[in-house]
PDB file of N, CA and C in Angstrom:
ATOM      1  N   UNK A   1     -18.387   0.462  15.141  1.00  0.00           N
ATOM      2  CA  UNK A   1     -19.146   1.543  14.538  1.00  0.00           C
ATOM      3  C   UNK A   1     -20.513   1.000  14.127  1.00  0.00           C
ATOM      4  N   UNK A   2     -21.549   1.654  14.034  1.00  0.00           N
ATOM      5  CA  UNK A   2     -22.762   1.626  14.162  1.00  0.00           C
ATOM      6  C   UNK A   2     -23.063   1.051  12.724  1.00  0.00           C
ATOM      7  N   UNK A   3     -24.302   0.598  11.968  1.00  0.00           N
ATOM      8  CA  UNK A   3     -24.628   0.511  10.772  1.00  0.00           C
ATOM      9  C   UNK A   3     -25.126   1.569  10.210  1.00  0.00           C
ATOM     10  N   UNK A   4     -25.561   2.271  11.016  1.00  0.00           N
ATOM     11  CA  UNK A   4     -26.303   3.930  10.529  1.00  0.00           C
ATOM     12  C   UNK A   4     -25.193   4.485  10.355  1.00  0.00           C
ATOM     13  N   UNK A   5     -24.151   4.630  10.985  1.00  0.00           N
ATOM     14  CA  UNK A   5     -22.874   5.696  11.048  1.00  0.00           C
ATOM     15  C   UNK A   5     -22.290   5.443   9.840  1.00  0.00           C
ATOM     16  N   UNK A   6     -21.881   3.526   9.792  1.00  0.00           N
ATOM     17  CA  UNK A   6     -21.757   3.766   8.374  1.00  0.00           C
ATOM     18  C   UNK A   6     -22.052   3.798   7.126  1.00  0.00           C
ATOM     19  N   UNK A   7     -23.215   3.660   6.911  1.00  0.00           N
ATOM     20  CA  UNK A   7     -24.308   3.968   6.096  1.00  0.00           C
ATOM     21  C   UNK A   7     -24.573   5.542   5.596  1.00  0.00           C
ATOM     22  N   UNK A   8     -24.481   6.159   6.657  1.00  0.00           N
ATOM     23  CA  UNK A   8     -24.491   7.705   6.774  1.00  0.00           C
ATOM     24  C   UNK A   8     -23.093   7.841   5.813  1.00  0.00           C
ATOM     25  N   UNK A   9     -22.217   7.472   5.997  1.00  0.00           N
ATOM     26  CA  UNK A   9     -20.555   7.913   5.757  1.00  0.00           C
ATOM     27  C   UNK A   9     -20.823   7.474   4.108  1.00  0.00           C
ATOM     28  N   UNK A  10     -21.406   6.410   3.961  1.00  0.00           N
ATOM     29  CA  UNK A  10     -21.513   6.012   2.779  1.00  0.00           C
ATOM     30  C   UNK A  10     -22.178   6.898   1.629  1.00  0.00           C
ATOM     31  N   UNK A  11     -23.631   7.031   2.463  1.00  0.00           N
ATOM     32  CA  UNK A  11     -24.217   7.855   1.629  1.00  0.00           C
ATOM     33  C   UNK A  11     -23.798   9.432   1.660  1.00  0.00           C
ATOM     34  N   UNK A  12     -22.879  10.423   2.293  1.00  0.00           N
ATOM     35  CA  UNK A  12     -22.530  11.160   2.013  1.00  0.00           C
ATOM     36  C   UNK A  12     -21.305  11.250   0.959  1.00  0.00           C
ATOM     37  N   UNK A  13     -20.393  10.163   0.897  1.00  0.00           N
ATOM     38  CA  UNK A  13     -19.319  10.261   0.419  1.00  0.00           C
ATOM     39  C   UNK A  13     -20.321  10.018  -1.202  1.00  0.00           C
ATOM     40  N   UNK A  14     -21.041   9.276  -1.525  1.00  0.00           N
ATOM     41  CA  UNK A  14     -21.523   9.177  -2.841  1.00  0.00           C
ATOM     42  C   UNK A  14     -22.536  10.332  -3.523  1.00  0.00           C
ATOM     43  N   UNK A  15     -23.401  10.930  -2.439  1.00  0.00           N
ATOM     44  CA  UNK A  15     -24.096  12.291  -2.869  1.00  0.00           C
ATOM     45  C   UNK A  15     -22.742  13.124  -2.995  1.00  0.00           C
ATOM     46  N   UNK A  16     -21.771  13.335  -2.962  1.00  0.00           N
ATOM     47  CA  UNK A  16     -20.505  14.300  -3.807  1.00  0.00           C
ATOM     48  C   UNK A  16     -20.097  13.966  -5.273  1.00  0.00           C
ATOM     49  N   UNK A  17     -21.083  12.651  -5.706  1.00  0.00           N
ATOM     50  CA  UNK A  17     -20.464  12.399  -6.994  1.00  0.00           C
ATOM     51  C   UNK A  17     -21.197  13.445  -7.525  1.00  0.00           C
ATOM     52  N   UNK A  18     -20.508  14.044  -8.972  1.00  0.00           N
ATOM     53  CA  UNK A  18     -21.218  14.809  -9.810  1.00  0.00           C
ATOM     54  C   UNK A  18     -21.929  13.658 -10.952  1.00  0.00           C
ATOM     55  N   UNK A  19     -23.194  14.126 -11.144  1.00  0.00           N
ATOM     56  CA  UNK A  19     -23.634  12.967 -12.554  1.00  0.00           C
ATOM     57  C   UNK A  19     -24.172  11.962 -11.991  1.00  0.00           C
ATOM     58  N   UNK A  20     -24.305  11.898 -10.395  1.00  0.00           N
ATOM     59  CA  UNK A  20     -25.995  11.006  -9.796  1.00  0.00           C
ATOM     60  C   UNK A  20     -26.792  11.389  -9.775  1.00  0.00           C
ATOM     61  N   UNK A  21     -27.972  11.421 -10.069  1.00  0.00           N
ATOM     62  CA  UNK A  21     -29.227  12.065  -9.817  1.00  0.00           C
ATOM     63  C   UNK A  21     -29.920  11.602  -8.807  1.00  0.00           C
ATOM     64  N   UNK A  22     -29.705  10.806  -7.907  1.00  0.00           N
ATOM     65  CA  UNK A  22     -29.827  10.119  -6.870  1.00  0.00           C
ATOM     66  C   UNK A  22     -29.042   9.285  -5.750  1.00  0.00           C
ATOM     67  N   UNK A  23     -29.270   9.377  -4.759  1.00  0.00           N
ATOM     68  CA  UNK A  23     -28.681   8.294  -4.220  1.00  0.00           C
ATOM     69  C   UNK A  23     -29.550   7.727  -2.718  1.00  0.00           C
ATOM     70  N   UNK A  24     -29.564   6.315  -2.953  1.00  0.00           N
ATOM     71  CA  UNK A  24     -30.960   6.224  -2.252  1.00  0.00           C
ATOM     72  C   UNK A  24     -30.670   4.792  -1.224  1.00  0.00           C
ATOM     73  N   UNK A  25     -31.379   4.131  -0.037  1.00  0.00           N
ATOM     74  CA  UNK A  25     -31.546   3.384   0.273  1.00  0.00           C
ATOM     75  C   UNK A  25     -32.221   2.270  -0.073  1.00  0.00           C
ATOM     76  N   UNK A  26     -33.147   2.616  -1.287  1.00  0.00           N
ATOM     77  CA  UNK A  26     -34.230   1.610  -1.705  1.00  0.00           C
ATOM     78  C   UNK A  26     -34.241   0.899  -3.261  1.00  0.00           C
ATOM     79  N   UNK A  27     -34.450   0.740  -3.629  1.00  0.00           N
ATOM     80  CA  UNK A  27     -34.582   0.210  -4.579  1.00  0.00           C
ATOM     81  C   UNK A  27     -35.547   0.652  -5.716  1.00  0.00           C
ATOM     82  N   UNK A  28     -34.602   1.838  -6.766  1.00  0.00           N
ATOM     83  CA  UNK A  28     -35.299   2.408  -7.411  1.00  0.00           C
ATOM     84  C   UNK A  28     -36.426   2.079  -8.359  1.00  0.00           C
ATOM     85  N   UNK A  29     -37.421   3.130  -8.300  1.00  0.00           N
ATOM     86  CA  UNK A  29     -38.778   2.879  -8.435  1.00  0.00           C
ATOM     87  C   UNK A  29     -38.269   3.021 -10.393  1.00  0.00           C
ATOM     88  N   UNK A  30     -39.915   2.720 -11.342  1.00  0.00           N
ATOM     89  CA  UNK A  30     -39.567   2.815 -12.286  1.00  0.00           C
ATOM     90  C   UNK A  30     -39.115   4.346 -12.653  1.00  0.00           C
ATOM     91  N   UNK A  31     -39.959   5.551 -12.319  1.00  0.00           N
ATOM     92  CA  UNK A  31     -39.566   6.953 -12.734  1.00  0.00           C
ATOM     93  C   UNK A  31     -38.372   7.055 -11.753  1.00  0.00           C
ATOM     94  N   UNK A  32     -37.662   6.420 -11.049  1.00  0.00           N
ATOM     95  CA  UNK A  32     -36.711   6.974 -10.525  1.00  0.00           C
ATOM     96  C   UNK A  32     -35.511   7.958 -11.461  1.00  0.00           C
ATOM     97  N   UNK A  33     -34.726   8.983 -10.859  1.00  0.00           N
ATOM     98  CA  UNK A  33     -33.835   9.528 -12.025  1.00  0.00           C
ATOM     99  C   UNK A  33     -32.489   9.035 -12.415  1.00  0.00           C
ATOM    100  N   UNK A  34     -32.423   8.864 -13.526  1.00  0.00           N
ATOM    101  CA  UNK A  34     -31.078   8.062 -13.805  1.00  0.00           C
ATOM    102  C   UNK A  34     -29.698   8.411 -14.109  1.00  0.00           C
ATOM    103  N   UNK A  35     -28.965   8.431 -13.961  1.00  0.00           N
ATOM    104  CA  UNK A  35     -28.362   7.633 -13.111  1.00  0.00           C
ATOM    105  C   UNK A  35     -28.247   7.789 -11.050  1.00  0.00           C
ATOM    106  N   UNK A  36     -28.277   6.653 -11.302  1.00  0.00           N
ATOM    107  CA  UNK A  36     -28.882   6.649  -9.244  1.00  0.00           C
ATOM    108  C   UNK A  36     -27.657   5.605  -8.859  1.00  0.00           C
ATOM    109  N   UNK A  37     -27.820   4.995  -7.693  1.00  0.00           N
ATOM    110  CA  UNK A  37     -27.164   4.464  -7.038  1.00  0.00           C
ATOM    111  C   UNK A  37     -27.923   4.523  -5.729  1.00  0.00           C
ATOM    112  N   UNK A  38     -27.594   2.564  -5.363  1.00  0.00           N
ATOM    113  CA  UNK A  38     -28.810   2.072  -3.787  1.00  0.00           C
ATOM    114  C   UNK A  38     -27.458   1.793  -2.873  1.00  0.00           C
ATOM    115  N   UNK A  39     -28.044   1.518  -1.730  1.00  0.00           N
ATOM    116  CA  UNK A  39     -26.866   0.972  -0.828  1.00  0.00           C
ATOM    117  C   UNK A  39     -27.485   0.224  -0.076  1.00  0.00           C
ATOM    118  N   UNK A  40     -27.667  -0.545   0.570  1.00  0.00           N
ATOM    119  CA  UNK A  40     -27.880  -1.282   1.264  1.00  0.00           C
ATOM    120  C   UNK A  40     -27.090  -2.759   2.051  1.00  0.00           C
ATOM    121  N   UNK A  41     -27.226  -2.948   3.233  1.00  0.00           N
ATOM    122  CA  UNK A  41     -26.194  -4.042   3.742  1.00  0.00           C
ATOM    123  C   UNK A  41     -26.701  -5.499   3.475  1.00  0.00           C
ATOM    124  N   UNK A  42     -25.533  -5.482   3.257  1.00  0.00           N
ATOM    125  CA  UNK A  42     -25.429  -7.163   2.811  1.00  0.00           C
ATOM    126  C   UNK A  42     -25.356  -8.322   3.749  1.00  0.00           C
ATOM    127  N   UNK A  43     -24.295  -7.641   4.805  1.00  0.00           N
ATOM    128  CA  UNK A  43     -24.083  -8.808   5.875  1.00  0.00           C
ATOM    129  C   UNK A  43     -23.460  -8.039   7.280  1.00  0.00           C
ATOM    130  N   UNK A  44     -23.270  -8.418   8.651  1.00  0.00           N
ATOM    131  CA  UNK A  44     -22.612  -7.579   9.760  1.00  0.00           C
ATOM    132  C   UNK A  44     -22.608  -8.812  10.374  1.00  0.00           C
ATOM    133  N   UNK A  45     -21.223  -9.688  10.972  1.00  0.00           N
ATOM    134  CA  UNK A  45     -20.895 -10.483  11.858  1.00  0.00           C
ATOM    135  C   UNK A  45     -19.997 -10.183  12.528  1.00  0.00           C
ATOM    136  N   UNK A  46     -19.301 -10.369  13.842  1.00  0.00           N
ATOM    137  CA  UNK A  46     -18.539 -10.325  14.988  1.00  0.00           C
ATOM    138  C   UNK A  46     -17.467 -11.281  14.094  1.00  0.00           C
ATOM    139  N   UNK A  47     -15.935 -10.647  13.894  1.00  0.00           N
ATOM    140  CA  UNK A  47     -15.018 -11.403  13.521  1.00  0.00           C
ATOM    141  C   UNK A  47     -13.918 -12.029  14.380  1.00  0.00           C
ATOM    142  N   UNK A  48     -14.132 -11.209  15.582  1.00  0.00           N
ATOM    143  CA  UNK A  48     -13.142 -11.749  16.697  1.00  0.00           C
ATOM    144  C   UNK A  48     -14.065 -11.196  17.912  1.00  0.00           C
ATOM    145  N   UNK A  49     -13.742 -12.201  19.040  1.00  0.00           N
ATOM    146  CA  UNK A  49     -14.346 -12.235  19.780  1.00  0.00           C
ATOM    147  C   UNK A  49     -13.369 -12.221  21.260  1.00  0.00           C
ATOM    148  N   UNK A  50     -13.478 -10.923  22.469  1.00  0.00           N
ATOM    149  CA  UNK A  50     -12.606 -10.781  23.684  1.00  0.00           C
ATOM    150  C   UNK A  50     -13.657 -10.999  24.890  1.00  0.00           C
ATOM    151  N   UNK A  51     -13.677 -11.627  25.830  1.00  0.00           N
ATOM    152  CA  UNK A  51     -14.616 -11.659  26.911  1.00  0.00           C
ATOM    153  C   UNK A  51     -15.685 -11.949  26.630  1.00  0.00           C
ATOM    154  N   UNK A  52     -16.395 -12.823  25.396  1.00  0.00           N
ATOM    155  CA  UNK A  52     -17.396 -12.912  25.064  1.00  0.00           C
ATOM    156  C   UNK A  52     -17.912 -12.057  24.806  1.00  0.00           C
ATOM    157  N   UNK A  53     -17.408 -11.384  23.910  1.00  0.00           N
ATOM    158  CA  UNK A  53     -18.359  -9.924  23.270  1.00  0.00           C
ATOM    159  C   UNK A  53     -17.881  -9.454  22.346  1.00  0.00           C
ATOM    160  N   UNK A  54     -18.430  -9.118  21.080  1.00  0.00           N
ATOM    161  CA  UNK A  54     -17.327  -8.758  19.792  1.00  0.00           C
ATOM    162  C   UNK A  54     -16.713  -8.029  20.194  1.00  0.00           C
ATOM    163  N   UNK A  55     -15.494  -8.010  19.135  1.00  0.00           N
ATOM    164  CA  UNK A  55     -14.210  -7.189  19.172  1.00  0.00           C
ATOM    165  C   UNK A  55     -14.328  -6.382  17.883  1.00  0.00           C
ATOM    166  N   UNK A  56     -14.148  -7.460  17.097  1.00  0.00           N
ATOM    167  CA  UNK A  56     -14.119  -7.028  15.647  1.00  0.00           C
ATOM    168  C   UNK A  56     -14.953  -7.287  15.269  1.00  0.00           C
ATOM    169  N   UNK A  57     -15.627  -6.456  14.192  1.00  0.00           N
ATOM    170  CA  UNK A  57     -17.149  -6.820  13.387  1.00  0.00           C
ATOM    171  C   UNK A  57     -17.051  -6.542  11.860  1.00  0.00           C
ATOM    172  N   UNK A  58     -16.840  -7.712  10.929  1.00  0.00           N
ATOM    173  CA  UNK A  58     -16.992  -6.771   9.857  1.00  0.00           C
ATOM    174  C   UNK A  58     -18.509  -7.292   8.883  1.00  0.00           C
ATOM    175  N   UNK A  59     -18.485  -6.030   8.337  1.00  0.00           N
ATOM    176  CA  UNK A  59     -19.624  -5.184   7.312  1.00  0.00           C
ATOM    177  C   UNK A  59     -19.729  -5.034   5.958  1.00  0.00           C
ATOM    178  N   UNK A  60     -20.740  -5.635   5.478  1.00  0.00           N
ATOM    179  CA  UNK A  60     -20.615  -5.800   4.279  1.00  0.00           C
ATOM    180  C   UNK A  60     -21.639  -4.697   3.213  1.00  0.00           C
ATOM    181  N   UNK A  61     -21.682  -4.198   2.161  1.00  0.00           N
ATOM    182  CA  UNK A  61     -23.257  -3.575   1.475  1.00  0.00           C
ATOM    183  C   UNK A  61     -22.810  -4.077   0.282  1.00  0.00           C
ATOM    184  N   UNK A  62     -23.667  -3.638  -0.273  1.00  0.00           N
ATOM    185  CA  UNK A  62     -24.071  -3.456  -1.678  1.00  0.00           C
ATOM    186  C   UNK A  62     -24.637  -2.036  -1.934  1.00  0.00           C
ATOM    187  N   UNK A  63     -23.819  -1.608  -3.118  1.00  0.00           N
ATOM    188  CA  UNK A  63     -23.599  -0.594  -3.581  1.00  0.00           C
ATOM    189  C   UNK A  63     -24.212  -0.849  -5.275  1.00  0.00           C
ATOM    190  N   UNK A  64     -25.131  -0.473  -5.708  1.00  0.00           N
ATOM    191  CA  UNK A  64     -25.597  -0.550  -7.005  1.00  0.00           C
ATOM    192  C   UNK A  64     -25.481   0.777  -7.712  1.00  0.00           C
ATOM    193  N   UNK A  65     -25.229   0.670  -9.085  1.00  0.00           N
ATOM    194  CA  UNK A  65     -25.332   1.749  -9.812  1.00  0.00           C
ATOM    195  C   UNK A  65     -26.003   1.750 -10.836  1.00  0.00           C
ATOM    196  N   UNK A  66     -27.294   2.381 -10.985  1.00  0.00           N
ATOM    197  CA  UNK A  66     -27.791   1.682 -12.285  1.00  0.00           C
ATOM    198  C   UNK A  66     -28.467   3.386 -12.979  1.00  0.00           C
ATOM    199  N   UNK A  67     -27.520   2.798 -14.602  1.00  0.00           N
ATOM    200  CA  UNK A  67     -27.442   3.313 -15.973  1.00  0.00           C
ATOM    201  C   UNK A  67     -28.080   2.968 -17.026  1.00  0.00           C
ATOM    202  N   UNK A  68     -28.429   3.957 -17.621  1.00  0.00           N
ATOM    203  CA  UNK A  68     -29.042   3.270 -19.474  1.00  0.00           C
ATOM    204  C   UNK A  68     -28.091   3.835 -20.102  1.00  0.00           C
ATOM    205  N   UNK A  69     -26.782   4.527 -19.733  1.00  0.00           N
ATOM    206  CA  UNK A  69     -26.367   4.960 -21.069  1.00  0.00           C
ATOM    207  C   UNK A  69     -24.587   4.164 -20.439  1.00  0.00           C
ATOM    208  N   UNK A  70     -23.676   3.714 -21.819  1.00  0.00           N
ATOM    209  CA  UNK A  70     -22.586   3.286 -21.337  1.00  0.00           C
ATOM    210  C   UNK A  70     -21.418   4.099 -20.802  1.00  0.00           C
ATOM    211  N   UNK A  71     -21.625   5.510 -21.385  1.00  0.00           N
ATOM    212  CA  UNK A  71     -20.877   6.674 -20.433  1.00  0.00           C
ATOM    213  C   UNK A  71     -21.046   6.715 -19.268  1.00  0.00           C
ATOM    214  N   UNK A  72     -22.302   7.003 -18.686  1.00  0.00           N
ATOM    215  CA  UNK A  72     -22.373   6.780 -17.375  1.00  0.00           C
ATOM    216  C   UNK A  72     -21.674   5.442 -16.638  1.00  0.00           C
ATOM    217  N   UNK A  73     -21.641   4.512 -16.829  1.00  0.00           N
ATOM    218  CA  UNK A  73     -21.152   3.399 -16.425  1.00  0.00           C
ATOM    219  C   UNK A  73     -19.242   3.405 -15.916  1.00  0.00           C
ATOM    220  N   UNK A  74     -18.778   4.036 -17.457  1.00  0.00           N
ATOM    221  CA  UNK A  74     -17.230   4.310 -17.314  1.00  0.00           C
ATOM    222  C   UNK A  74     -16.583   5.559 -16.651  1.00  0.00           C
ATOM    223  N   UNK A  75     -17.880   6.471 -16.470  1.00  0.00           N
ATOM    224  CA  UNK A  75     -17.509   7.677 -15.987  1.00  0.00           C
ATOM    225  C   UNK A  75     -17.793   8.115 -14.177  1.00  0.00           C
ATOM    226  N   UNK A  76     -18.922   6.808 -13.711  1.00  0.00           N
ATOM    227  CA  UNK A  76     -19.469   7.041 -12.533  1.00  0.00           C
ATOM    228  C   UNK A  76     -19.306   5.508 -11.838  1.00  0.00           C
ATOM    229  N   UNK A  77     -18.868   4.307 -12.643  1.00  0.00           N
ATOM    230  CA  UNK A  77     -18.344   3.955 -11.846  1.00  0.00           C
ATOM    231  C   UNK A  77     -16.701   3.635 -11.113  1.00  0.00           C
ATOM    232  N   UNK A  78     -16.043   3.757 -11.462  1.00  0.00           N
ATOM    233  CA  UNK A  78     -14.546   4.167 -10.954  1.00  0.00           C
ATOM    234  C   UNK A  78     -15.147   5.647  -9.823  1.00  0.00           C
ATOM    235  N   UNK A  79     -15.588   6.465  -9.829  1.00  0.00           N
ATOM    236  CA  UNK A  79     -15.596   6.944  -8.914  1.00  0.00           C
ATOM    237  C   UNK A  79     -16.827   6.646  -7.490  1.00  0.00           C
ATOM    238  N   UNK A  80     -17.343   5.796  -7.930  1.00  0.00           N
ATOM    239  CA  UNK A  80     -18.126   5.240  -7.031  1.00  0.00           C
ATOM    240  C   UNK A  80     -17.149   4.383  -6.137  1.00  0.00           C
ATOM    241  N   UNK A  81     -15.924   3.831  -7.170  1.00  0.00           N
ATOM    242  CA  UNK A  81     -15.677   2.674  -6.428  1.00  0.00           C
ATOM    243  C   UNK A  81     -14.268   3.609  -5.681  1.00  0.00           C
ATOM    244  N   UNK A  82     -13.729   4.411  -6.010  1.00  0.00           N
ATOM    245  CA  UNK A  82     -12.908   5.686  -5.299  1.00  0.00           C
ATOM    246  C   UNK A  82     -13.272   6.108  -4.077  1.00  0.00           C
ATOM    247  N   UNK A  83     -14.973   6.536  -4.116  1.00  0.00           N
ATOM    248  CA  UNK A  83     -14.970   6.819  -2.700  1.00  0.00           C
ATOM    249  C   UNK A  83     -15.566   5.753  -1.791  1.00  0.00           C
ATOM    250  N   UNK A  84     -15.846   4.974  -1.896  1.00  0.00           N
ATOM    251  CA  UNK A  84     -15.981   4.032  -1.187  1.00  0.00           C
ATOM    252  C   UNK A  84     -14.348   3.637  -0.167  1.00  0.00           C
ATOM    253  N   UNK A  85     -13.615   3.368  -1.151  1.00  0.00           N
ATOM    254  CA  UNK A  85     -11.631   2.829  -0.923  1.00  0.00           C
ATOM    255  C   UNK A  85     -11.391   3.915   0.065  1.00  0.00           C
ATOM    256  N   UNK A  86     -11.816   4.964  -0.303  1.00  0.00           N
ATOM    257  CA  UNK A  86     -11.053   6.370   0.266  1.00  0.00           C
ATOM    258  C   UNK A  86     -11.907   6.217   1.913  1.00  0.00           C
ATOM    259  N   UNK A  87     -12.876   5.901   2.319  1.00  0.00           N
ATOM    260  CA  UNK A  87     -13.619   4.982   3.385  1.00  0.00           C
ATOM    261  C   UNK A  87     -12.989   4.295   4.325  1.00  0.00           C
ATOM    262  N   UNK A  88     -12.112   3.487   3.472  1.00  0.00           N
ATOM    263  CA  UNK A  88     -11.385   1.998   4.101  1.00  0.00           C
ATOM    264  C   UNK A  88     -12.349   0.767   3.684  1.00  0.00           C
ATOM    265  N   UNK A  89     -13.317   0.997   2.584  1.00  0.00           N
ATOM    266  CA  UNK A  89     -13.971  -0.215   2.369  1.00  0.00           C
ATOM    267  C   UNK A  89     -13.108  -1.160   1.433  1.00  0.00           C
ATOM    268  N   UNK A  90     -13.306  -2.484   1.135  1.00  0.00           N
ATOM    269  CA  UNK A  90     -12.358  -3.146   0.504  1.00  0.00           C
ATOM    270  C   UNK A  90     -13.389  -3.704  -0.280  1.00  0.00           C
ATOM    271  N   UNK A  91     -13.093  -3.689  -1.805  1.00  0.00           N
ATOM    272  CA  UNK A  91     -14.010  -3.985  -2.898  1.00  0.00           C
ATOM    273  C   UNK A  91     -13.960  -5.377  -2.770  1.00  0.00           C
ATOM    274  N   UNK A  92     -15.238  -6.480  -2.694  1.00  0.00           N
ATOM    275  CA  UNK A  92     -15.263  -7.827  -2.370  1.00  0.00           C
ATOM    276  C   UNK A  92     -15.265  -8.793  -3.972  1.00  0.00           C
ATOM    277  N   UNK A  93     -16.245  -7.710  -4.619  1.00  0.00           N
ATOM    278  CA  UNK A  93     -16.907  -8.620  -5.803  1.00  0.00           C
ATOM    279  C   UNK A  93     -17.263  -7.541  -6.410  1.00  0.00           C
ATOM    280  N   UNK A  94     -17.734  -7.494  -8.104  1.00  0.00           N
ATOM    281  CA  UNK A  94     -18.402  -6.499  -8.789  1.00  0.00           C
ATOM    282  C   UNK A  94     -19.157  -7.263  -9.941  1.00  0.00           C
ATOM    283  N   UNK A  95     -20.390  -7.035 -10.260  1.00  0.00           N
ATOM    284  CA  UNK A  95     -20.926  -7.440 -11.419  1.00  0.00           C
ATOM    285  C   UNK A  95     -21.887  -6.771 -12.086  1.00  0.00           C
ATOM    286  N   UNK A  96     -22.570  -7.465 -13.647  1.00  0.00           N
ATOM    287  CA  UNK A  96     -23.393  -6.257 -14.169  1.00  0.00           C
ATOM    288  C   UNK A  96     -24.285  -6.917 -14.664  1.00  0.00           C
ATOM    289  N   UNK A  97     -25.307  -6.558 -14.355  1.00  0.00           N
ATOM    290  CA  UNK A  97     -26.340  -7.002 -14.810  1.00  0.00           C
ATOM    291  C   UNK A  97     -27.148  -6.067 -16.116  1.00  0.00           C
ATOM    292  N   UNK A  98     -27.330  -7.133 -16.954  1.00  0.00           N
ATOM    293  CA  UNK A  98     -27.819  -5.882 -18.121  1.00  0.00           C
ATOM    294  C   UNK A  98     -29.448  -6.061 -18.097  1.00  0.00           C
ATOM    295  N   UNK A  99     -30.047  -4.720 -18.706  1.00  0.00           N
ATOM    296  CA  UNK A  99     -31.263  -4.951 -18.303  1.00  0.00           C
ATOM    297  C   UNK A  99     -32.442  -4.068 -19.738  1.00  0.00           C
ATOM    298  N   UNK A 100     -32.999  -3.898 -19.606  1.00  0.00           N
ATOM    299  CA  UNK A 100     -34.053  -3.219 -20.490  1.00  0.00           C
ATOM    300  C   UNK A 100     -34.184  -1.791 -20.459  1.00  0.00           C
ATOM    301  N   UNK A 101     -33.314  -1.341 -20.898  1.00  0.00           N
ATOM    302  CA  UNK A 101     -33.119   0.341 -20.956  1.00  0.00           C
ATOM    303  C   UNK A 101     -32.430   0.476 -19.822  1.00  0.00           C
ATOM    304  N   UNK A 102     -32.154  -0.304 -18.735  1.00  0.00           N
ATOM    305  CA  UNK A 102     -31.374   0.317 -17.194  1.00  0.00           C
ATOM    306  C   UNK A 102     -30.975  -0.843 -16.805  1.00  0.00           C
ATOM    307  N   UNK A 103     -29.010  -0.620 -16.815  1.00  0.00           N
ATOM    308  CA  UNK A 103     -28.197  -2.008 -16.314  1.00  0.00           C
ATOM    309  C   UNK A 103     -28.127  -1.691 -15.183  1.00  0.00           C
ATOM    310  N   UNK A 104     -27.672  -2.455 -14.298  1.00  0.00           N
ATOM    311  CA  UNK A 104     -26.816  -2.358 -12.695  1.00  0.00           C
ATOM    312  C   UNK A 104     -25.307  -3.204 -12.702  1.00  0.00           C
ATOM    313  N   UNK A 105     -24.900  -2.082 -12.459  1.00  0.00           N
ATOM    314  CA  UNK A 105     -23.159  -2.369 -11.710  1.00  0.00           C
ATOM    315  C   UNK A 105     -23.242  -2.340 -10.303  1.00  0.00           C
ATOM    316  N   UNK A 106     -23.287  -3.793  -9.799  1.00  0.00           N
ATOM    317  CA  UNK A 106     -22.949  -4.027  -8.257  1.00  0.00           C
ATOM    318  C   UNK A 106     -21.954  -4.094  -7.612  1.00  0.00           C
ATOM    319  N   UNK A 107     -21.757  -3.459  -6.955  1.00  0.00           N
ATOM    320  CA  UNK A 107     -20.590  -3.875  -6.082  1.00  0.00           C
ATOM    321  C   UNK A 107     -21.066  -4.299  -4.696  1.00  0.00           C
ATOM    322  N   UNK A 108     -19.894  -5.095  -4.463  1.00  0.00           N
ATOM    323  CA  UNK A 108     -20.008  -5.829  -2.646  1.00  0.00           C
ATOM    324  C   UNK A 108     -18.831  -4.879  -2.177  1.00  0.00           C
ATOM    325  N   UNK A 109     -19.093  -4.291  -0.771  1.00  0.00           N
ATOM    326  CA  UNK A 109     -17.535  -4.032  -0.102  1.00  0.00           C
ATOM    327  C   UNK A 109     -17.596  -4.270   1.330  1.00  0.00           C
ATOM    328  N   UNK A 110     -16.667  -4.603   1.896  1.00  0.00           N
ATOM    329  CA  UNK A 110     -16.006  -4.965   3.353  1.00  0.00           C
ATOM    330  C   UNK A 110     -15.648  -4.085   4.097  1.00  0.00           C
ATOM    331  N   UNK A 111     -15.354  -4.129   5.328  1.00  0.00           N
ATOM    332  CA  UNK A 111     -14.968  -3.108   6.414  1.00  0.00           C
ATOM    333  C   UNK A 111     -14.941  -4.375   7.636  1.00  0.00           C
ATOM    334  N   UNK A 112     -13.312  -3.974   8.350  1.00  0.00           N
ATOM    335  CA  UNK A 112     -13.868  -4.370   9.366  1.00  0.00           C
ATOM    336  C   UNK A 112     -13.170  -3.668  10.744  1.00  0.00           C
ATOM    337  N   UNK A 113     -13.953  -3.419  11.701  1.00  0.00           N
ATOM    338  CA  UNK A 113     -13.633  -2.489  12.641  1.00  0.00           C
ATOM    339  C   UNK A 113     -14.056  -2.697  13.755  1.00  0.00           C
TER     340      UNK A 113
END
């Protein structure tokens, strides 16, 4: 599967959250609206290989969520990380970075197909 295809899959399944005000490819600007969420890929290598040509490929992103308030955090991320699973992505890593009025909850997730 393509990186756009799943990128596309990604970013539709997360514009259904209620309580994003965004959801974006880039890396939100300062007026961006908050709470948002970025996506972007992390990694794409060939995991098995038939006739000299991948077989299997798996795919990695990063999925950010970034909040100023701690409701948002307990309320948007579990379902961030819901539809992602509901995907077939497999949660790799998660962390948080705290920040100056706006934290980020990262997540890494996997796929491989």
């Amino acid at each position: 599967m393509s990186i756009t295809i799943q990128r596309k899959g990604i970013l539709t399944a997360l514009r259904a959250i209620a309580g994003l005000q965004a959801v974006t490819l880039s890396w939100p600007r300062a007026q961006a609206p908050i709470p948002c969420v970025t996506v972007d890929l992390a990694s794409r290598r060939a995991t098995d290989r038939r006739d000299n040509t991948p077989y299997l490929t798996e795919t990695e992103f990063y999925v950010r969520l970034f909040a100023s308030r701690e409701a948002d955090f307990e309320s948007l991320g579990p379902q961030v990380e819901q539809a992602l699973e509901a995907l077939g992505y497999e949660q790799v890593f998660v962390w948080e970075e705290p920040g100056q009025g706006v934290r980020q909850l990262a997540f890494r997730y996997r796929i491989t197909n």
